[in-house]
Protein backbone atom coordinates (compact mmCIF):
# COMPACT_ATOMS: atom_id res chain seq x y z
CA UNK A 1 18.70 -15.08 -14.46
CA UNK A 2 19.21 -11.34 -15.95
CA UNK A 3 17.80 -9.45 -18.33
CA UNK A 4 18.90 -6.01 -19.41
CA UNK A 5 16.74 -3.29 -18.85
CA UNK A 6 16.20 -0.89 -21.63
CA UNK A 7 16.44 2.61 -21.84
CA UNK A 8 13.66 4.01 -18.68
CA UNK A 9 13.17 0.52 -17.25
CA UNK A 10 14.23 -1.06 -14.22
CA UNK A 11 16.57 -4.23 -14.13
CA UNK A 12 15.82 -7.22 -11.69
CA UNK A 13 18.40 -10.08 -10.36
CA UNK A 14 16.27 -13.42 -9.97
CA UNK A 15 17.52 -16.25 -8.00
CA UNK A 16 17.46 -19.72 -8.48
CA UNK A 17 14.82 -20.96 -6.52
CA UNK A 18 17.39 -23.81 -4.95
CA UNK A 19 18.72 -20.32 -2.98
CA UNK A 20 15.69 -20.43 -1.27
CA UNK A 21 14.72 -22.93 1.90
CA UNK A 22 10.94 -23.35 2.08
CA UNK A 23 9.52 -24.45 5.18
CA UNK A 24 5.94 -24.61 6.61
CA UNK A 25 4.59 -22.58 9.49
CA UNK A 26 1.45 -24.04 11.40
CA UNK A 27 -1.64 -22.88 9.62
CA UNK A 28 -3.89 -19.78 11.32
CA UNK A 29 -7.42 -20.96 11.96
CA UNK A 30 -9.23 -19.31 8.98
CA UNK A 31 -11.99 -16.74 10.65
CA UNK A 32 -14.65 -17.30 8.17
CA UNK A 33 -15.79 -20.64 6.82
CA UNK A 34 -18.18 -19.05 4.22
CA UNK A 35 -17.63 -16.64 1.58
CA UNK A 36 -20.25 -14.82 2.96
CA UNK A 37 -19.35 -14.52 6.62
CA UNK A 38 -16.18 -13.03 4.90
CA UNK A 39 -17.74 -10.39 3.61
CA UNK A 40 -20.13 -9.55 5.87
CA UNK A 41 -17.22 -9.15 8.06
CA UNK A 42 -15.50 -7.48 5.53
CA UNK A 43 -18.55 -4.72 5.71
CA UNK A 44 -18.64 -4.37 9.55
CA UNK A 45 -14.91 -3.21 9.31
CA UNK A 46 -15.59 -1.18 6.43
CA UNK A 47 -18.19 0.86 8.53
CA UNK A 48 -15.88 1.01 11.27
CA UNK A 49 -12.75 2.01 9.53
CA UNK A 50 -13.21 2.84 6.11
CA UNK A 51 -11.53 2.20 2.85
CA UNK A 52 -9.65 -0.96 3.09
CA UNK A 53 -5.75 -1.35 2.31
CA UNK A 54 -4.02 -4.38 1.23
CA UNK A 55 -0.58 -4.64 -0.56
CA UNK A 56 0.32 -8.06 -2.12
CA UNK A 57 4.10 -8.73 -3.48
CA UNK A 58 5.36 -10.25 -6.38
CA UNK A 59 8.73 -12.57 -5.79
CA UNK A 60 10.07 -14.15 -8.80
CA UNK A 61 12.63 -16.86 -8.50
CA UNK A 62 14.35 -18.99 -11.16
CA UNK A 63 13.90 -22.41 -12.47
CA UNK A 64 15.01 -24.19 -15.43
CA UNK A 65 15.59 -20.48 -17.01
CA UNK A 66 12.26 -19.37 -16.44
CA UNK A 67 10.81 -17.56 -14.02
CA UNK A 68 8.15 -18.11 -11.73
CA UNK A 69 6.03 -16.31 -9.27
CA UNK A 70 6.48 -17.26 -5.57
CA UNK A 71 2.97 -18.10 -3.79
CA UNK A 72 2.25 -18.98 -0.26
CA UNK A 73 -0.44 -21.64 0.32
CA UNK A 74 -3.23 -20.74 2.60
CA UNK A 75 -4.12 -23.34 5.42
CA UNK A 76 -4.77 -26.83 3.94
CA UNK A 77 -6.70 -25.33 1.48
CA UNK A 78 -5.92 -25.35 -2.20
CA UNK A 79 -6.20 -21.41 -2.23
CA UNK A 80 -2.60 -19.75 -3.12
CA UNK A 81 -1.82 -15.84 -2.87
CA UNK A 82 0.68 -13.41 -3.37
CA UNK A 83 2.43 -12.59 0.13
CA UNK A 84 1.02 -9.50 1.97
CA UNK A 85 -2.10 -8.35 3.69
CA UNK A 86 -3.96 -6.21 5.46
CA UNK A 87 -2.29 -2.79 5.63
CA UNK A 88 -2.70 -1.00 9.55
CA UNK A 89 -4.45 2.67 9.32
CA UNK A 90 -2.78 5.15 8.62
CA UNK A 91 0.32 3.13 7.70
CA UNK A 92 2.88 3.30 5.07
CA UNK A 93 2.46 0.87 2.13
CA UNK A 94 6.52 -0.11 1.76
CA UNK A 95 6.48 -0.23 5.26
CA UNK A 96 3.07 -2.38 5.51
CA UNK A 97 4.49 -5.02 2.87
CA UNK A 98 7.89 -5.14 4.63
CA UNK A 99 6.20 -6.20 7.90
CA UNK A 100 4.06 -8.63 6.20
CA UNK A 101 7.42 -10.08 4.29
CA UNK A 102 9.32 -10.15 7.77
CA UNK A 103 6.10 -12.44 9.45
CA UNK A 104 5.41 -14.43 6.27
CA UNK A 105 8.51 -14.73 4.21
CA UNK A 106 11.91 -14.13 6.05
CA UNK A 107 14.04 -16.72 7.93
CA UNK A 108 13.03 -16.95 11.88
CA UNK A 109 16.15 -16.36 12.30
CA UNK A 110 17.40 -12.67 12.71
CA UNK A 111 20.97 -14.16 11.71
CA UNK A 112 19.67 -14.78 8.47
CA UNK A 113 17.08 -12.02 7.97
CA UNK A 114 18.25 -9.20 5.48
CA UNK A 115 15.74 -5.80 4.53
CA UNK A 116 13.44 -6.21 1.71
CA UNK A 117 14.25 -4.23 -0.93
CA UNK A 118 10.44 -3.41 -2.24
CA UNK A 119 10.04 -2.28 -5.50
CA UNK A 120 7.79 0.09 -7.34
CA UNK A 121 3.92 -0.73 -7.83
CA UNK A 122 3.01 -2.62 -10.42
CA UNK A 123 -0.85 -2.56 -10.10
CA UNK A 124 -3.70 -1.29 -8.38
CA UNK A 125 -7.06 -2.92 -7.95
CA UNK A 126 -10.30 -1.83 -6.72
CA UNK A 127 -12.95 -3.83 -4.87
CA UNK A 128 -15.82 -1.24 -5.25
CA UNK A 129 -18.37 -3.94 -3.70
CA UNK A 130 -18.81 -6.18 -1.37
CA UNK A 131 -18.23 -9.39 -2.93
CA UNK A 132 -15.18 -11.20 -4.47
CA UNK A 133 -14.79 -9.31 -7.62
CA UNK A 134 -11.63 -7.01 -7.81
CA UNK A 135 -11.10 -4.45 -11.25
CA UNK A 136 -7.81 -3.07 -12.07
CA UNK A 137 -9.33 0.25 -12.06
CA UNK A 138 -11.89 1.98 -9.81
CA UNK A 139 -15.07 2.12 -11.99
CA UNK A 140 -16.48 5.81 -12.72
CA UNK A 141 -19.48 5.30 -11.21
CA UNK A 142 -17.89 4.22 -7.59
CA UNK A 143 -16.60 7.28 -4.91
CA UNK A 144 -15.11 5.13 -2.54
CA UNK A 145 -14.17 1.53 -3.15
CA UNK A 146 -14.28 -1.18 -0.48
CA UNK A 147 -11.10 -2.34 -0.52
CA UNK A 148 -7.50 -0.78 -2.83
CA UNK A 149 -4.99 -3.65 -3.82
CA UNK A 150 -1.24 -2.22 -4.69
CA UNK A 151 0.98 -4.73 -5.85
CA UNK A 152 4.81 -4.63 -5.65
């Protein structure tokens, strides 16, 4: 599936999603049972380390002529999210999302494995309190958010 791209915009190849082998990894042990142990948690690190960074990336793949956003299902749950994570201080967004691609996404294999290719951001959200709300701005009346989302 191709579109053109038109005049100033960018123009994407998606696959057919019968390129693609899925498999399933064995699940992490989630570290928080409760919402609120999450974010409690979520505050500790914030007063250790500040400003939190996560990048999340979009895949699209093909079927029946449409696309379709790829999503990774988390533990047994019936919770789904975009690929990525947790970015490392001080490290480089691209580089952040590739890592998280390479342990999530790519073959085990290093036969197999080709670079990610990661495009330009798409989004930005703000978490500017604890709690499970993001906004895709940072409100006026916030300094410094909790936690910055970048998609890809």
């Amino acid at each position: 599936m191709h579109r053109g791209a038109g005049a100033g915009q960018a123009a994407y190849t998606v696959f057919p999603v019968g390129n693609y082998k899925f498999g399933a990894i064995q699940p992490k042990p989630e570290k928080d049972n409760l919402t609120e142990q999450r974010l409690l948690r979520m505050k500790q690190k914030y007063d250790a380390e500040g400003v939190r960074r996560t990048v999340d990336a979009i895949l699209l793949v093909a079927e029946h002529s449409h696309p379709h956003v790829l999503l990774l299902q988390y533990g047994q749950s019936h919770f789904f999210k975009l690929p990525g994570g947790k970015l490392k201080p001080d490290e480089d967004e691209v580089a952040g999302l590739r890592r998280k691609l390479e342990l999530y996404v790519s073959p085990e294999s290093e036969l197999l494995r080709s670079p990610w290719d990661i495009g330009e951001c798409v989004g930005c959200w703000s978490r500017p309190n604890f709690d499970t709300v993001f906004y895709p701005y940072t409100p006026p009346h916030i300094t410094r958010p909790k936690e910055v989302k970048k998609l890809f």
